[in-house]
Protein backbone atom coordinates (compact mmCIF):
# COMPACT_ATOMS: atom_id res chain seq x y z
CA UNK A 1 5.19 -21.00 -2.36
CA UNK A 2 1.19 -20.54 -2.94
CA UNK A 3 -0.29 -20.16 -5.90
CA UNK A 4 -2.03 -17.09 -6.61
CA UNK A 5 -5.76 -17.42 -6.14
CA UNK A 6 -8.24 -14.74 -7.94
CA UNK A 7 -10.01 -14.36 -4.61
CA UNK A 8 -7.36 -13.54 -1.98
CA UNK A 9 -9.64 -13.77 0.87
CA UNK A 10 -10.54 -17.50 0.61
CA UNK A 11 -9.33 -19.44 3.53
CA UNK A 12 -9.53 -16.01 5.31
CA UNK A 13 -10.67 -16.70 9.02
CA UNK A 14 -14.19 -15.00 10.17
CA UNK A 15 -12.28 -13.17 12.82
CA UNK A 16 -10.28 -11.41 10.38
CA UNK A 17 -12.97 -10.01 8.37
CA UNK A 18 -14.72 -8.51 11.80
CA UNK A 19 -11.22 -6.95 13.00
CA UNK A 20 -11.17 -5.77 8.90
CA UNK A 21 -14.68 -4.66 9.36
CA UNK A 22 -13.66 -2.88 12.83
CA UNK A 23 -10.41 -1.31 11.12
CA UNK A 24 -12.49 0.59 8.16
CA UNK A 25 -13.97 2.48 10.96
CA UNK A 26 -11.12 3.94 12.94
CA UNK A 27 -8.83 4.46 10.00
CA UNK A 28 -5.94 6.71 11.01
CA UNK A 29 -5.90 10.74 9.48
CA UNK A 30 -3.75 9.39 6.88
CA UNK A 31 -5.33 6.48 5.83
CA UNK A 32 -8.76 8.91 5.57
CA UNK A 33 -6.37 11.00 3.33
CA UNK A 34 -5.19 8.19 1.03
CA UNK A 35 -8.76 6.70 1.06
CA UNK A 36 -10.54 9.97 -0.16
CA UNK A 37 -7.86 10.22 -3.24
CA UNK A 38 -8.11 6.49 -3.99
CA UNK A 39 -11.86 5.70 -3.45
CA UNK A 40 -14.88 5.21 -6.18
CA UNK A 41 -11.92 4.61 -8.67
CA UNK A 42 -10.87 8.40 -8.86
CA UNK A 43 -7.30 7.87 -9.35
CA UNK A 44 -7.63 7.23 -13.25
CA UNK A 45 -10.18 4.58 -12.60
CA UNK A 46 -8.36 2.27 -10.64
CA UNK A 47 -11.25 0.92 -7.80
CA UNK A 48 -8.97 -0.30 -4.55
CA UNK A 49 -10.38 -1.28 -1.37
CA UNK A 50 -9.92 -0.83 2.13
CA UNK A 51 -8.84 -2.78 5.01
CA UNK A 52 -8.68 -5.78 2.99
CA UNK A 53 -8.20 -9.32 4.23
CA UNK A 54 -6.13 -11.65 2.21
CA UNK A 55 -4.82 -15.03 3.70
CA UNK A 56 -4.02 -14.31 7.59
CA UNK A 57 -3.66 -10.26 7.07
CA UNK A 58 -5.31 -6.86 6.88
CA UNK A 59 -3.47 -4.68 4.06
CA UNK A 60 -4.57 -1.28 4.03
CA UNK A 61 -5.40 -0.70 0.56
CA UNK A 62 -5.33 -3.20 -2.35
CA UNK A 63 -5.90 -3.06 -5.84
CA UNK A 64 -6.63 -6.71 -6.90
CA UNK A 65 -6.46 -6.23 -10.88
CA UNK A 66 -2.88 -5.42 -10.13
CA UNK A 67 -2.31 -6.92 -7.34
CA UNK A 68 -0.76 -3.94 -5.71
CA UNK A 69 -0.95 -3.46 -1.83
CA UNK A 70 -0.31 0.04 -0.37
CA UNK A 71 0.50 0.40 3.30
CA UNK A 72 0.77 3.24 5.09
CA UNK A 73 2.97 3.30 8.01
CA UNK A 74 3.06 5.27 11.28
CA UNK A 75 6.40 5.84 13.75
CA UNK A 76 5.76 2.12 16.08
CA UNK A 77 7.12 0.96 12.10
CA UNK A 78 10.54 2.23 13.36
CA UNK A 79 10.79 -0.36 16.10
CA UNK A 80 13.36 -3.37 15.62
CA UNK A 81 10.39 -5.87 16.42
CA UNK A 82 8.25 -3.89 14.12
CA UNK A 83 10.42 -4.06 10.90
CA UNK A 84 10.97 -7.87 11.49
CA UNK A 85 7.34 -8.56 11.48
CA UNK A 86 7.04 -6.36 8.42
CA UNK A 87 9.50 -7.76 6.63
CA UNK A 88 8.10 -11.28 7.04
CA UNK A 89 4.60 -10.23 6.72
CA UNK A 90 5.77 -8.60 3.45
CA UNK A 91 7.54 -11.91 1.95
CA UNK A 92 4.25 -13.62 2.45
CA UNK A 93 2.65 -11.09 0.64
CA UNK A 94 4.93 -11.67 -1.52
CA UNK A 95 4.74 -15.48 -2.12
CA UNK A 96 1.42 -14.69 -2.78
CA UNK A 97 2.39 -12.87 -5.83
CA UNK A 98 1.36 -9.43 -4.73
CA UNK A 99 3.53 -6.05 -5.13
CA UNK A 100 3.49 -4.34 -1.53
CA UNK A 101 4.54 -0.35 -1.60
CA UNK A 102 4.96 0.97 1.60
CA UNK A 103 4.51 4.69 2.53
CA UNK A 104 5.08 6.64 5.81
CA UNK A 105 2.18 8.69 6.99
CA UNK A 106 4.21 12.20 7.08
CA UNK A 107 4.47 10.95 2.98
CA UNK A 108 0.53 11.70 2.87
CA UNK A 109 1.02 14.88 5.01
CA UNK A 110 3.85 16.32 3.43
CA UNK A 111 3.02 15.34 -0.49
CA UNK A 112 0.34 13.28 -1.31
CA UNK A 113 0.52 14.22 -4.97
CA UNK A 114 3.96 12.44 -4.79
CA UNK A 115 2.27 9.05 -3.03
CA UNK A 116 -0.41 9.42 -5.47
CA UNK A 117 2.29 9.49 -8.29
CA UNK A 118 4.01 6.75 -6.96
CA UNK A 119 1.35 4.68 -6.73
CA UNK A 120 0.74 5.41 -10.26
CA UNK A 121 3.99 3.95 -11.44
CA UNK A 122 3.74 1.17 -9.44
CA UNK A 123 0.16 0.07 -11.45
CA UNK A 124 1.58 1.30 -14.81
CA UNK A 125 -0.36 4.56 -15.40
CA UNK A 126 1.34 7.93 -16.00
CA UNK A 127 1.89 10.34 -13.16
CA UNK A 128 0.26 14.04 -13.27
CA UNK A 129 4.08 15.66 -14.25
CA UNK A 130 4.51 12.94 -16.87
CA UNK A 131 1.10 13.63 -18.33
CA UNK A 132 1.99 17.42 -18.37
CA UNK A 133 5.26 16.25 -20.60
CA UNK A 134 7.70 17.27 -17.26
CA UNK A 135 9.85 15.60 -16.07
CA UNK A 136 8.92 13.96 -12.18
CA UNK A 137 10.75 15.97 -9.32
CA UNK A 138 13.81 14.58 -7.93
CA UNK A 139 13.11 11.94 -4.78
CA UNK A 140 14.80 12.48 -1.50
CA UNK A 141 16.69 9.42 -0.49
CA UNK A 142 13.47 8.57 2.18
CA UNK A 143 11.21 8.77 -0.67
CA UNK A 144 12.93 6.75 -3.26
CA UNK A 145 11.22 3.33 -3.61
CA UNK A 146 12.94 0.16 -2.91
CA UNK A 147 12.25 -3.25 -3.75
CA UNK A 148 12.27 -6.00 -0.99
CA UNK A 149 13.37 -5.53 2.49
CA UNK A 150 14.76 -2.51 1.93
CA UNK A 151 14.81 0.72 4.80
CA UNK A 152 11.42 1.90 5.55
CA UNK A 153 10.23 5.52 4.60
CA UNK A 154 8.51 5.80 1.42
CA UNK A 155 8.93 2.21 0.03
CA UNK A 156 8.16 -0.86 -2.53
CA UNK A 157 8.65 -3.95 -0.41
C-alpha cells in the first residue's frame, strides 16, 4: 500500500495534467451543476477542486483537507467493463487513503440538495435538515450510500 502524500499529484505524469486541464473545459451539465454548488468554498467553506489529478487519475472533484473524492457518474458506468475499472480504480484510490463517494448524474438532476447533503456527511459537517433540527428524508435504496464495491447509483466507494 502507498503512503499518503500531502501533495497527491506528485509523480503525476505531464500528460495527465493537460487531459485534466482539457477536462475542466468540457465538464458534463452535471458536473457544471455540482461545480457551481461546490466552488469558491460555498458549501460551508469547504474549497474542492476540479478535475484533479492524483497518482495516474482524474477525480472529478476532491477536497484534499478531507481527502474526500466525489465522482459523478453518467449511464456508460452501467457497463460490466465499466464497473470493473471503477472498482479497481476506486481501491487505488483507496490505498491511497482517500474516501471516494460516487453519485449518478440524474442524483444532481433530480436532488442536488440531497448530493449536497450527502456530501456533507461524508466531510463531517451538518446537512441543511439537520441544521433546521429535522430529521433527513428517508433514502431510496439507489440513493443510500455504500461503502466499498458496493452497486452503483448514489454511492461511497
Amino acid at each position: 500500500m502507498k503512503e499518503h502524500i500531502d501533495n497527491l499529484t506528485y509523480g503525476t505524469c505531464p500528460e495527465i495534467f493537460k487531459r485534466a486541464k482539457d477536462l475542466k473545459r468540457k465538464m458534463t451539465s452535471a458536473e457544471k451543476i455540482l461545480w457551481r454548488e461546490l466552488r469558491n468554498g460555498k458549501l460551508d467553506g469547504h474549497k474542492f477542486r476540479r478535475q484533479h489529478p492524483i497518482d495516474k487519475f482524474i477525480v472529478d472533484f476532491y477536497y484534499h483537507q478531507s481527502k474526500l473524492i466525489v465522482e459523478l457518474d453518467g449511464g456508460i458506468h452501467d457497463e460490466e467493463d465499466v464497473k470493473e475499472r471503477d472498482e479497481n480504480r476506486t481501491n487505488e484510490l483507496e490505498n491511497l487513503e482517500l474516501t471516494v463517494i460516487c453519485f449518478q448524474n440524474e442524483d444532481i438532476f433530480r436532488n442536488l440538495n440531497h448530493v449536497l447533503n450527502q456530501i456533507k456527511r461524508s466531510l463531517g459537517t451538518k446537512s441543511l435538515s439537520e441544521r433546521e433540527g429535522e430529521s433527513p428524508s428517508p433514502k431510496t435504496t439507489e440513493q443510500t450510500a455504500k461503502v466499498g464495491s458496493a452497486a452503483r447509483g448514489f454511492r461511497m466507494r
